[in-house]
PDB file of N, CA and C in Angstrom:
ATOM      1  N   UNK A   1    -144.972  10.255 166.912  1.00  0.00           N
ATOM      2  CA  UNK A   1    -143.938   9.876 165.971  1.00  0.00           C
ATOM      3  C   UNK A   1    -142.899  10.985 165.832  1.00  0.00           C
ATOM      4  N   UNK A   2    -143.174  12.036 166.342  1.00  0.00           N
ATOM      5  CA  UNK A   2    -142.157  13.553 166.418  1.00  0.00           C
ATOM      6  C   UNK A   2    -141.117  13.189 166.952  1.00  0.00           C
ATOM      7  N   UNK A   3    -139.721  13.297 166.934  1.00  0.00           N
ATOM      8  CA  UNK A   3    -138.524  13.012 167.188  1.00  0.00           C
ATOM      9  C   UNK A   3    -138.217  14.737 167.726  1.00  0.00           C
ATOM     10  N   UNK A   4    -137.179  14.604 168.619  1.00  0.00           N
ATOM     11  CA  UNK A   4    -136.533  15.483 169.008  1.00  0.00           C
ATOM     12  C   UNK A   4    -135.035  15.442 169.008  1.00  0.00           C
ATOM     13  N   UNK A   5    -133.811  16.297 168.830  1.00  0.00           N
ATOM     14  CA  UNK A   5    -133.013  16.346 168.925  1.00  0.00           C
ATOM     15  C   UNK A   5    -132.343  15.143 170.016  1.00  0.00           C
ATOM     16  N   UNK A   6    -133.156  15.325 171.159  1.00  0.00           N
ATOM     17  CA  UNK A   6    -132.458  14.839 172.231  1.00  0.00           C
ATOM     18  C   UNK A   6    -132.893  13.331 172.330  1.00  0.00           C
ATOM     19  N   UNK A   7    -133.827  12.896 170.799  1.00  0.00           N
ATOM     20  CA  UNK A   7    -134.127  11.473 171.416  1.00  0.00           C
ATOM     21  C   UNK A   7    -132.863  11.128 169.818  1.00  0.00           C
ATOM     22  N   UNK A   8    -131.925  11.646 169.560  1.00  0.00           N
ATOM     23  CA  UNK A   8    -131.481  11.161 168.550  1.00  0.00           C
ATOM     24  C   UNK A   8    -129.559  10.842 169.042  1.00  0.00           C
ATOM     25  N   UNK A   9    -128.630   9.784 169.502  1.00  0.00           N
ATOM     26  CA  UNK A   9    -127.556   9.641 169.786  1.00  0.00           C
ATOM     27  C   UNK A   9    -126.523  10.476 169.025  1.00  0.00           C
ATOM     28  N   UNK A  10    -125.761  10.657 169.487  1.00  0.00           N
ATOM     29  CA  UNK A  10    -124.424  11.421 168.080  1.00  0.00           C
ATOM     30  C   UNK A  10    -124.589  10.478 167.236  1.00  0.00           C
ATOM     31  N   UNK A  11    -124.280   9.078 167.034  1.00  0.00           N
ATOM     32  CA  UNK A  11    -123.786   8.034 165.814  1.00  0.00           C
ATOM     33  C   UNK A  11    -125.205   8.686 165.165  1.00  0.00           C
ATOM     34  N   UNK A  12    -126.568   8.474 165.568  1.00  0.00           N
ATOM     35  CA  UNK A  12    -127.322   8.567 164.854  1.00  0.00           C
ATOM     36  C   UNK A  12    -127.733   9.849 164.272  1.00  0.00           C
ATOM     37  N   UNK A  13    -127.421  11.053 164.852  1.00  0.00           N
ATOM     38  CA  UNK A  13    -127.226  12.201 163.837  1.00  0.00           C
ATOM     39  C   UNK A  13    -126.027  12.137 163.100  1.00  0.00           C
ATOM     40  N   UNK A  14    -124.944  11.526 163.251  1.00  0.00           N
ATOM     41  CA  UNK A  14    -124.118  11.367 162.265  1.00  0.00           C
ATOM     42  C   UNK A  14    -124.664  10.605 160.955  1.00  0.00           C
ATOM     43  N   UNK A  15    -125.542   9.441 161.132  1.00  0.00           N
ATOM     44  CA  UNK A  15    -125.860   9.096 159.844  1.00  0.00           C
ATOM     45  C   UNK A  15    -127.005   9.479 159.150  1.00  0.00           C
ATOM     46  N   UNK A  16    -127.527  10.294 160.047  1.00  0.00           N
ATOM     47  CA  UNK A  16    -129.005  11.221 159.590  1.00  0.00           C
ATOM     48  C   UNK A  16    -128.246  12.067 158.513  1.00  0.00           C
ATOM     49  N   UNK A  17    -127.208  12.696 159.038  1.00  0.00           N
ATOM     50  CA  UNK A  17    -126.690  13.904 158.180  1.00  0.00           C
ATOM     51  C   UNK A  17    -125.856  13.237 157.087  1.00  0.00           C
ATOM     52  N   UNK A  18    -125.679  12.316 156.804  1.00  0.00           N
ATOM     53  CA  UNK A  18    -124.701  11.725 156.035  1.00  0.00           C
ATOM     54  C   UNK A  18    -125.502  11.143 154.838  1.00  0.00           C
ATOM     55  N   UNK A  19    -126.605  10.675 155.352  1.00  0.00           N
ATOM     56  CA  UNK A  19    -127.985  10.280 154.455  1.00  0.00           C
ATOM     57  C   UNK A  19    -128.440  10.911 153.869  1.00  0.00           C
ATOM     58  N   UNK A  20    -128.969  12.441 154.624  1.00  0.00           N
ATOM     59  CA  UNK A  20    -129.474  13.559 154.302  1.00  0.00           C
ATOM     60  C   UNK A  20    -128.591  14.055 153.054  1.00  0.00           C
ATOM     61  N   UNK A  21    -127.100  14.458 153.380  1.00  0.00           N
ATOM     62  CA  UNK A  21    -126.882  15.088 152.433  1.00  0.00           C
ATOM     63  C   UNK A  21    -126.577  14.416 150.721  1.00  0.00           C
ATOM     64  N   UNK A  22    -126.504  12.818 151.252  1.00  0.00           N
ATOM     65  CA  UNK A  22    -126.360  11.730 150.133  1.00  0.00           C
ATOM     66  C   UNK A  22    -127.409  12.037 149.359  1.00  0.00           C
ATOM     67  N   UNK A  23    -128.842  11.752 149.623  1.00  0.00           N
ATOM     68  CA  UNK A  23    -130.073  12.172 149.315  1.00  0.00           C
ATOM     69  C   UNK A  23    -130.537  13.757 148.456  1.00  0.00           C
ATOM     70  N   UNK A  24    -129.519  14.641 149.339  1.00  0.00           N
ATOM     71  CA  UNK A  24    -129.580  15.583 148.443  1.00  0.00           C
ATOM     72  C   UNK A  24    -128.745  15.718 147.227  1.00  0.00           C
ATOM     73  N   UNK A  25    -127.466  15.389 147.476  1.00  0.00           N
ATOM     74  CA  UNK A  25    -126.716  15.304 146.178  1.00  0.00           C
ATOM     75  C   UNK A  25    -127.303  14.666 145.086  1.00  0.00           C
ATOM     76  N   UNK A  26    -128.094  13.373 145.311  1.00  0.00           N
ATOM     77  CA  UNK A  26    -128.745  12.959 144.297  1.00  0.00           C
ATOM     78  C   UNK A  26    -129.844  13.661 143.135  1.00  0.00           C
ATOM     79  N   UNK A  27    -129.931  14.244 144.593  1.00  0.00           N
ATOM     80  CA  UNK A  27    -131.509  14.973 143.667  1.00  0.00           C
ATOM     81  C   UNK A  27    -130.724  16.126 142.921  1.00  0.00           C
ATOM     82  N   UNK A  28    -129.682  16.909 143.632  1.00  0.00           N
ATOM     83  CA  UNK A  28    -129.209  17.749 142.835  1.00  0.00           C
ATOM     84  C   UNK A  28    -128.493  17.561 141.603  1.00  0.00           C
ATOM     85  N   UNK A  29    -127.850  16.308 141.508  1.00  0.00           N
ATOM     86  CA  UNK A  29    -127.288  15.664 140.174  1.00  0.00           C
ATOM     87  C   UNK A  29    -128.667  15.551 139.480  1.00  0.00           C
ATOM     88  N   UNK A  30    -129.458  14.904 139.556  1.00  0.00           N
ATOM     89  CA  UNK A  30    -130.970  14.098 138.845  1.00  0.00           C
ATOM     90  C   UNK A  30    -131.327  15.770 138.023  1.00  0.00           C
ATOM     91  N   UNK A  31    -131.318  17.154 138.831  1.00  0.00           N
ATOM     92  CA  UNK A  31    -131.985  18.519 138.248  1.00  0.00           C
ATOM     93  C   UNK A  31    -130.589  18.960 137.398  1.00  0.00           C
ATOM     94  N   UNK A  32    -129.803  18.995 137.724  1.00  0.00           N
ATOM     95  CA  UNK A  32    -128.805  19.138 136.959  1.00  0.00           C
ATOM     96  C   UNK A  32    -128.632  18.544 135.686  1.00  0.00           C
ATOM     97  N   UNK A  33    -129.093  17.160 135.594  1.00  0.00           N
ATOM     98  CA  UNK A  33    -128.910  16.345 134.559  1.00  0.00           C
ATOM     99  C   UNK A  33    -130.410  16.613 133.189  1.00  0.00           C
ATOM    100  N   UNK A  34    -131.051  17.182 133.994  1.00  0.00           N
ATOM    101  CA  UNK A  34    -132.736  17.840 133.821  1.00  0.00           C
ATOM    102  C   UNK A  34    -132.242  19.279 132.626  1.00  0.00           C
ATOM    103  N   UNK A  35    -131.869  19.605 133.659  1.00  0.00           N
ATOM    104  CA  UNK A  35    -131.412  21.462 133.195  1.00  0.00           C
ATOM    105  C   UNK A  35    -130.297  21.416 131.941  1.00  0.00           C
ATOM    106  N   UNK A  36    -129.607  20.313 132.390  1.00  0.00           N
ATOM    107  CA  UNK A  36    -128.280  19.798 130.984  1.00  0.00           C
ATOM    108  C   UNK A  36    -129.482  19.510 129.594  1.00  0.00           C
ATOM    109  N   UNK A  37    -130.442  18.951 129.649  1.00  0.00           N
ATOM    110  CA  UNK A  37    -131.221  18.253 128.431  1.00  0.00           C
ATOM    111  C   UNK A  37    -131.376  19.704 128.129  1.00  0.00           C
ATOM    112  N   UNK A  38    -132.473  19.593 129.028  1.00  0.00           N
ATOM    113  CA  UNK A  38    -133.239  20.874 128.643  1.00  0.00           C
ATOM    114  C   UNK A  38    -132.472  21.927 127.579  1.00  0.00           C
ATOM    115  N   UNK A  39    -131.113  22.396 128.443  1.00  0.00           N
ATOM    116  CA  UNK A  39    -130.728  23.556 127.741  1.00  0.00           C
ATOM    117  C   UNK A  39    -129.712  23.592 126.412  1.00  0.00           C
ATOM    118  N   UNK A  40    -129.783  22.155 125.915  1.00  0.00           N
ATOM    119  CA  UNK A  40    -129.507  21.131 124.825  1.00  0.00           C
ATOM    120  C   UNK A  40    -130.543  21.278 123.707  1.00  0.00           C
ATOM    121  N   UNK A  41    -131.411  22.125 124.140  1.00  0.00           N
ATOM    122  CA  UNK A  41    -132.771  22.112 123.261  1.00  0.00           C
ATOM    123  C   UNK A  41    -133.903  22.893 123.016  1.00  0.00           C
ATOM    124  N   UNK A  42    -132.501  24.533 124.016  1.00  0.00           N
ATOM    125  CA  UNK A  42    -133.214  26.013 123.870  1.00  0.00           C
ATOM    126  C   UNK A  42    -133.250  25.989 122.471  1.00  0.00           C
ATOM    127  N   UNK A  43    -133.846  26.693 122.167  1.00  0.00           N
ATOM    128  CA  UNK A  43    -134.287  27.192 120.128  1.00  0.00           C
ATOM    129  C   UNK A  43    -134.334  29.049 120.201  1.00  0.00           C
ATOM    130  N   UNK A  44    -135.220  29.065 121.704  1.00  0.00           N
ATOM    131  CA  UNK A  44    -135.784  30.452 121.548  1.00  0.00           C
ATOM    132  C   UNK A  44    -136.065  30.861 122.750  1.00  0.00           C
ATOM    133  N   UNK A  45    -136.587  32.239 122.947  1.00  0.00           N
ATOM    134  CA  UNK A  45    -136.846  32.949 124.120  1.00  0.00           C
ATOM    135  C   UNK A  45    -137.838  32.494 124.566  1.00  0.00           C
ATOM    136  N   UNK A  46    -139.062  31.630 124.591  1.00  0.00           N
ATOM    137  CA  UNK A  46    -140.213  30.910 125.131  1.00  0.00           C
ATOM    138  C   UNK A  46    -139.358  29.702 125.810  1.00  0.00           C
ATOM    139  N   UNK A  47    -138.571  29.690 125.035  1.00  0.00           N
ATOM    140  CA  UNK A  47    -137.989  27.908 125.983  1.00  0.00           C
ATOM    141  C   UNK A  47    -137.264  28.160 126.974  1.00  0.00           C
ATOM    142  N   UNK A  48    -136.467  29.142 126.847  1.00  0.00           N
ATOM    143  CA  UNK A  48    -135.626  30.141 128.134  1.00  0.00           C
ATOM    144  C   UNK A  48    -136.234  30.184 128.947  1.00  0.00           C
ATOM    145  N   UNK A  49    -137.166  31.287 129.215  1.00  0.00           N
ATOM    146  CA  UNK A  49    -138.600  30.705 129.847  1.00  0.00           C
ATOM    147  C   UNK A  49    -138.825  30.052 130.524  1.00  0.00           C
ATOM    148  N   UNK A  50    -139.518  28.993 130.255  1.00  0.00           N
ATOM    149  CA  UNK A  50    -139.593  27.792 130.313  1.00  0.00           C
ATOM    150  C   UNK A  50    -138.877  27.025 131.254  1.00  0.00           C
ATOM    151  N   UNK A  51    -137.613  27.429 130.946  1.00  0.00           N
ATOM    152  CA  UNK A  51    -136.592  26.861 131.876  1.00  0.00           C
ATOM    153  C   UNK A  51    -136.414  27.225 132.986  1.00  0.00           C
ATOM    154  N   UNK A  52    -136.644  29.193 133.042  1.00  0.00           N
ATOM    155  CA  UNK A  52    -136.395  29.325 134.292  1.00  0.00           C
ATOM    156  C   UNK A  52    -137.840  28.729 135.351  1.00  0.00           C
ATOM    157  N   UNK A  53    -138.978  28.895 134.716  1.00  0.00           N
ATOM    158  CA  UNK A  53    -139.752  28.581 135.346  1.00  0.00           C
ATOM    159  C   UNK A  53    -139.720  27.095 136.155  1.00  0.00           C
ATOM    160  N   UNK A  54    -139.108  26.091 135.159  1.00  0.00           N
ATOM    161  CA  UNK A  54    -138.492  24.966 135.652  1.00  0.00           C
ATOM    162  C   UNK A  54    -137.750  25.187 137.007  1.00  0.00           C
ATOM    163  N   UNK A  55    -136.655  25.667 136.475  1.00  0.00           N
ATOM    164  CA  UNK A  55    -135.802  26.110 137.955  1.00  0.00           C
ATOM    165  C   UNK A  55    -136.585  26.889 139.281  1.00  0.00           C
ATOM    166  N   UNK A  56    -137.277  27.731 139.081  1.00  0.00           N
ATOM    167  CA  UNK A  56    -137.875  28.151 139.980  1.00  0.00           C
ATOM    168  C   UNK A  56    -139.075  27.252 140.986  1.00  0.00           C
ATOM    169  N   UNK A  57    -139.463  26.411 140.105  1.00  0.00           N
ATOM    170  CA  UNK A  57    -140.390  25.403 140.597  1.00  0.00           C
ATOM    171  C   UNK A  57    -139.507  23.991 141.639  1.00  0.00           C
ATOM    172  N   UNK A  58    -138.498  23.865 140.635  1.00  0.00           N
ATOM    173  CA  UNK A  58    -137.675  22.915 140.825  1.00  0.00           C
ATOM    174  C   UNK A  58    -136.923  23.204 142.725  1.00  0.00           C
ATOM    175  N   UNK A  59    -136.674  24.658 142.661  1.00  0.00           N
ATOM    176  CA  UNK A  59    -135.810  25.088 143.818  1.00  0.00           C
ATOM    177  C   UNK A  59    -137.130  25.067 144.825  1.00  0.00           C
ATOM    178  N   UNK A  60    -137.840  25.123 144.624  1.00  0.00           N
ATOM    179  CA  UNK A  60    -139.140  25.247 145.679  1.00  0.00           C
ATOM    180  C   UNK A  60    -139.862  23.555 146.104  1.00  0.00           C
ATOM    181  N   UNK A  61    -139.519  22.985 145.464  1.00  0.00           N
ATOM    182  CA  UNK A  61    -139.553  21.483 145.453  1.00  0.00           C
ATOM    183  C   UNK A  61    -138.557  21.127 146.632  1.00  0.00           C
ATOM    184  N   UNK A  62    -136.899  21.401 145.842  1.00  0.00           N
ATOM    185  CA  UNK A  62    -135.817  20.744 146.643  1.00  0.00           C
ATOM    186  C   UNK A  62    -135.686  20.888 148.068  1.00  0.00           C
ATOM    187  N   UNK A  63    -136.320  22.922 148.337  1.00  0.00           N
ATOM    188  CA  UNK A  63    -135.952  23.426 149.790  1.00  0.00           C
ATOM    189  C   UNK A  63    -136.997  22.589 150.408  1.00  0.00           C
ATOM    190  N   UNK A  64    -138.362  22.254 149.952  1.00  0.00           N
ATOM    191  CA  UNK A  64    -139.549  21.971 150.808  1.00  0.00           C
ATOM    192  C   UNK A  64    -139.205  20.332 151.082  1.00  0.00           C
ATOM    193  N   UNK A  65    -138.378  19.547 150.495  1.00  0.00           N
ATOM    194  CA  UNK A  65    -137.986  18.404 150.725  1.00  0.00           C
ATOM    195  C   UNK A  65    -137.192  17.655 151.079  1.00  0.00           C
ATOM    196  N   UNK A  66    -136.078  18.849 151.509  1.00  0.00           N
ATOM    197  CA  UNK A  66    -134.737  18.663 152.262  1.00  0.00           C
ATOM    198  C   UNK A  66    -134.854  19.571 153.227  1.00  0.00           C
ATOM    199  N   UNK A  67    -135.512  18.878 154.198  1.00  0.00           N
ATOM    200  CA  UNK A  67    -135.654  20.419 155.624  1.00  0.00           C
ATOM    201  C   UNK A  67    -135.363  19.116 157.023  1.00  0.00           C
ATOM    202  N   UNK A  68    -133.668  19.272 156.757  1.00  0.00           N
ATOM    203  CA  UNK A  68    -133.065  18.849 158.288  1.00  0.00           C
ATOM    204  C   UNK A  68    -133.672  19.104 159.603  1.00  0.00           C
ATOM    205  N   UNK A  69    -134.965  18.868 160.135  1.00  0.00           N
ATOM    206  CA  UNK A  69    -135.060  19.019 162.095  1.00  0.00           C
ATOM    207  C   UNK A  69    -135.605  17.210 162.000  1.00  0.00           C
ATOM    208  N   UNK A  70    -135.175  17.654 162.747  1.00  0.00           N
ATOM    209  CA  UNK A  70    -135.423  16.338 164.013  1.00  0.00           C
ATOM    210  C   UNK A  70    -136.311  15.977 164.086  1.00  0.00           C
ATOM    211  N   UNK A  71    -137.508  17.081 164.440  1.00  0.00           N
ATOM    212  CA  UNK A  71    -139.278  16.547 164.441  1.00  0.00           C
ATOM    213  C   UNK A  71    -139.532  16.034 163.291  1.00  0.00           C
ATOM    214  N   UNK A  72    -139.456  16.376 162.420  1.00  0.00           N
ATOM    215  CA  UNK A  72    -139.616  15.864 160.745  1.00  0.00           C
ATOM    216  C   UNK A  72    -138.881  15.110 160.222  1.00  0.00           C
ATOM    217  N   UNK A  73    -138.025  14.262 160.904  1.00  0.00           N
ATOM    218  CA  UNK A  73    -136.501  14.111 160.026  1.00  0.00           C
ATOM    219  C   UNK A  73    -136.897  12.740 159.502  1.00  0.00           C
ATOM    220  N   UNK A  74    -137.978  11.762 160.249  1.00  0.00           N
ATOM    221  CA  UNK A  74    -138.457  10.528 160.164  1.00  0.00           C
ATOM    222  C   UNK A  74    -139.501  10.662 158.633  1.00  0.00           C
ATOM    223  N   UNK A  75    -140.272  11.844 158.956  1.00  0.00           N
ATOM    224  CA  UNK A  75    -140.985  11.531 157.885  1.00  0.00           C
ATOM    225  C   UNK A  75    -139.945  12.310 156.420  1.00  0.00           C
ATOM    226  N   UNK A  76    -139.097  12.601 156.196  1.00  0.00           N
ATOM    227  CA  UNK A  76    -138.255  13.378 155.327  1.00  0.00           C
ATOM    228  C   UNK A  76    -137.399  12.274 154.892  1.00  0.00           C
ATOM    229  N   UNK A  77    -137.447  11.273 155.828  1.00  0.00           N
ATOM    230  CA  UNK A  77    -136.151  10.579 154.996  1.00  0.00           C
ATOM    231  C   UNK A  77    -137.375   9.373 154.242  1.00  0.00           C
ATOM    232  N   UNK A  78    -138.674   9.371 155.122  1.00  0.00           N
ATOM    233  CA  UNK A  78    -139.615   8.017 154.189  1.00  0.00           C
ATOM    234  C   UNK A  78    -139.717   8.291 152.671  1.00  0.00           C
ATOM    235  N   UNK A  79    -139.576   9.723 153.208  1.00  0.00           N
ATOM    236  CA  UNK A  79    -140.255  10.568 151.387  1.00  0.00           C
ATOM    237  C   UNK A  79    -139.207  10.150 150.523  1.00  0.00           C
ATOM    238  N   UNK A  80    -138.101  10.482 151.043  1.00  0.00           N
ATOM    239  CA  UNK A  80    -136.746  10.347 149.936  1.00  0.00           C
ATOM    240  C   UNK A  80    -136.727   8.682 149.426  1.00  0.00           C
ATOM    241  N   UNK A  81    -136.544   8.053 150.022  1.00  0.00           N
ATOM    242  CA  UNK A  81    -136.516   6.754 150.489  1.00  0.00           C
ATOM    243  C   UNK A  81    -137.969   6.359 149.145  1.00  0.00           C
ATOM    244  N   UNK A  82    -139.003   6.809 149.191  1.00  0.00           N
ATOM    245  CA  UNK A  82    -140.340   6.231 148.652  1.00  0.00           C
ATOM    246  C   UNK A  82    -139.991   6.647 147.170  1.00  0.00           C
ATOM    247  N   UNK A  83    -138.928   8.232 146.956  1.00  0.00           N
ATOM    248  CA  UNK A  83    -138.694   8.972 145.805  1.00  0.00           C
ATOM    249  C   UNK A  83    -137.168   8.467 145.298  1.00  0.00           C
ATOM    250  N   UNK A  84    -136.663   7.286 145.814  1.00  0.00           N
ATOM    251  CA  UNK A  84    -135.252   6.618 145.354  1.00  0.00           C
ATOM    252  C   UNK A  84    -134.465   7.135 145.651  1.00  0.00           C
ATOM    253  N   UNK A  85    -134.361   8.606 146.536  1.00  0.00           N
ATOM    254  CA  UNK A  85    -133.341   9.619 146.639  1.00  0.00           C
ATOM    255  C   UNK A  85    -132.463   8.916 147.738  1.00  0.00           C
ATOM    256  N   UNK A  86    -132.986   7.878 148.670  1.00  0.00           N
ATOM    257  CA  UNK A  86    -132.611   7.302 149.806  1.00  0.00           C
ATOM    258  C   UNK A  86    -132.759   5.646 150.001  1.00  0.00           C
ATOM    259  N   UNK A  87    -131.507   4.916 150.216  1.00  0.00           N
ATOM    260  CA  UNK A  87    -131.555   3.734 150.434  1.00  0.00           C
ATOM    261  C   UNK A  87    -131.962   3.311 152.154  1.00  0.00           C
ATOM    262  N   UNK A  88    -132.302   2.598 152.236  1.00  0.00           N
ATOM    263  CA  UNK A  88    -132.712   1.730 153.418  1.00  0.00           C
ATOM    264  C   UNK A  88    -131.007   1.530 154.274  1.00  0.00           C
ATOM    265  N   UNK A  89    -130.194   1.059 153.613  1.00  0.00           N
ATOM    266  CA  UNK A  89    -128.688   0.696 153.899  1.00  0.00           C
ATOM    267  C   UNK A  89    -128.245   1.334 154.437  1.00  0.00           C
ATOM    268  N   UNK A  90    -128.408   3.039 153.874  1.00  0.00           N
ATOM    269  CA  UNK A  90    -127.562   4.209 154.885  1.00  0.00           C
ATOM    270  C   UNK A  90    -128.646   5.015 155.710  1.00  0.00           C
ATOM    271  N   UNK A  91    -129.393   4.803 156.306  1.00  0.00           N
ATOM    272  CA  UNK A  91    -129.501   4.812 157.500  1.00  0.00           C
ATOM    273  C   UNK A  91    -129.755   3.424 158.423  1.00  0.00           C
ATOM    274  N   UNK A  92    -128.688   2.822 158.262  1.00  0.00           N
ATOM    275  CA  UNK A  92    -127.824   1.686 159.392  1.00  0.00           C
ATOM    276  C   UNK A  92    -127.378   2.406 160.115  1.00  0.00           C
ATOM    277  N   UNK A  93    -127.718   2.334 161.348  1.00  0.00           N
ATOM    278  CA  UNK A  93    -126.916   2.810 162.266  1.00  0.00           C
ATOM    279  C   UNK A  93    -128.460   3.735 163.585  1.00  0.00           C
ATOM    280  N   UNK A  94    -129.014   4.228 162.961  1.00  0.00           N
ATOM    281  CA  UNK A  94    -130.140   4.595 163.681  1.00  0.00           C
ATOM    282  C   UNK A  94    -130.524   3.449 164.196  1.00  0.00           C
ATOM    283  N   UNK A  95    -131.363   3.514 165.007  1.00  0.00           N
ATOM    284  CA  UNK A  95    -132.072   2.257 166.202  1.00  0.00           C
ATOM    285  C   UNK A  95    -133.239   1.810 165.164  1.00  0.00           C
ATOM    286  N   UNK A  96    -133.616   0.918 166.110  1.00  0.00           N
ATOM    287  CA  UNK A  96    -134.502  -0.356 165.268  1.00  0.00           C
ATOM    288  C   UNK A  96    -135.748   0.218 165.020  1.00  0.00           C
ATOM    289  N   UNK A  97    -136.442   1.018 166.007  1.00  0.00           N
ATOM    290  CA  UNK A  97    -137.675   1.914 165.910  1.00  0.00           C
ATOM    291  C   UNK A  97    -137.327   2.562 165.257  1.00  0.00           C
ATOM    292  N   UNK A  98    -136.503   3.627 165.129  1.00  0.00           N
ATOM    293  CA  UNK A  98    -136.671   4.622 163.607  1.00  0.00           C
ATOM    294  C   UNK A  98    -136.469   4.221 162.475  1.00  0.00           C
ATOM    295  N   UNK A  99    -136.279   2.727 162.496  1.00  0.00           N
ATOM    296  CA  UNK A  99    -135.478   2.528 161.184  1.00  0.00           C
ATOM    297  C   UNK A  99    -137.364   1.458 160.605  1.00  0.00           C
ATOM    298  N   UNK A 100    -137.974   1.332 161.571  1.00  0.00           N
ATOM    299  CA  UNK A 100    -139.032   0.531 161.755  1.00  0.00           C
ATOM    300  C   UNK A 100    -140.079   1.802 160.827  1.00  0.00           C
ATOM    301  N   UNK A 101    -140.500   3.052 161.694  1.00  0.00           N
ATOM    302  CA  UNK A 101    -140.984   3.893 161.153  1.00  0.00           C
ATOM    303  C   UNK A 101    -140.922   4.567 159.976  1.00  0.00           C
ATOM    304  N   UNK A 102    -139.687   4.681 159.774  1.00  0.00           N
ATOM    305  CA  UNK A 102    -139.032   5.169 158.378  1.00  0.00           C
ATOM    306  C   UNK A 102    -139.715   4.116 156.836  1.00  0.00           C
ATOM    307  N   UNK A 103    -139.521   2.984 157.474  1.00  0.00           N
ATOM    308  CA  UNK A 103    -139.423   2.297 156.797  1.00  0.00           C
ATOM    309  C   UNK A 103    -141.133   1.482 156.323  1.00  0.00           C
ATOM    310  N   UNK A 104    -141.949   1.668 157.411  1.00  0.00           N
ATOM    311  CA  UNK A 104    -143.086   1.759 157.407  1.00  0.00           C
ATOM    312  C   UNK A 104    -144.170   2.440 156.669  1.00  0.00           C
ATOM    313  N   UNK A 105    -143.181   4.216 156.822  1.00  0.00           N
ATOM    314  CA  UNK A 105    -143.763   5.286 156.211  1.00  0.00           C
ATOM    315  C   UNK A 105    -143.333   5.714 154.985  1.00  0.00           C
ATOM    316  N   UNK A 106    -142.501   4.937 154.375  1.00  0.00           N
ATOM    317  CA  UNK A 106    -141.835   4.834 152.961  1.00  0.00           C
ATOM    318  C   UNK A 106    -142.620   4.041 151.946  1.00  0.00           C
ATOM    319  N   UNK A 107    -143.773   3.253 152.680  1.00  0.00           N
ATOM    320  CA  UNK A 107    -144.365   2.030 151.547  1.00  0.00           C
ATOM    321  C   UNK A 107    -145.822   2.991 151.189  1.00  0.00           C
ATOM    322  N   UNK A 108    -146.043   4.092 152.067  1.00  0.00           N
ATOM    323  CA  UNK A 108    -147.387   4.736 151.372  1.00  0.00           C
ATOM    324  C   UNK A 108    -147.199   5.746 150.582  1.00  0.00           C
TER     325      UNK A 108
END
């Protein structure tokens, strides 16, 4: 199921990356919108805290779940895709097998 660079067309790294970064913007609005409450409802130096620990957890989440290669790129977009970060719609344009796999590996 490992993909390689070279089994992927230009159109279809064009909409890998276009997905990808859609996917990330989301998530980065969704922590943003997180970090907005949150800091709506510091009181004190424990909740400060708190927060950064949030953030620190949060950034270790985002990098481990947005990691662009090729070998991984099938199972990275099921995840997003299973986590709402990713529609089925924009990646149109990839071939029928990846879009088969993706889409396979998005329902577990």
């Amino acid at each position: 199921m490992e993909t390689t660079l070279a089994d992927w067309t230009e159109q279809e790294q064009a909409v890998a990356r276009d997905a990808f970064e859609r996917a990330y913007s989301r998530a980065v609005a969704g922590l943003i919108a997180a970090i907005q409450l949150q800091a709506n409802q510091l009181s004190g130096a424990d909740q400060v805290w708190q927060l950064h620990d949030f953030l620190s957890i949060q950034r270790h989440v985002i990098e481990g779940r947005f990691d662009f290669r090729y070998d991984g790129l099938l199972f990275t977009f099921a995840s997003l895709m299973k986590e709402g970060l990713l529609q089925p719609e924009e990646l149109q344009g990839l071939d029928a097998e990846k879009l088969g796999k993706i889409t396979a590996m998005a329902r577990f």
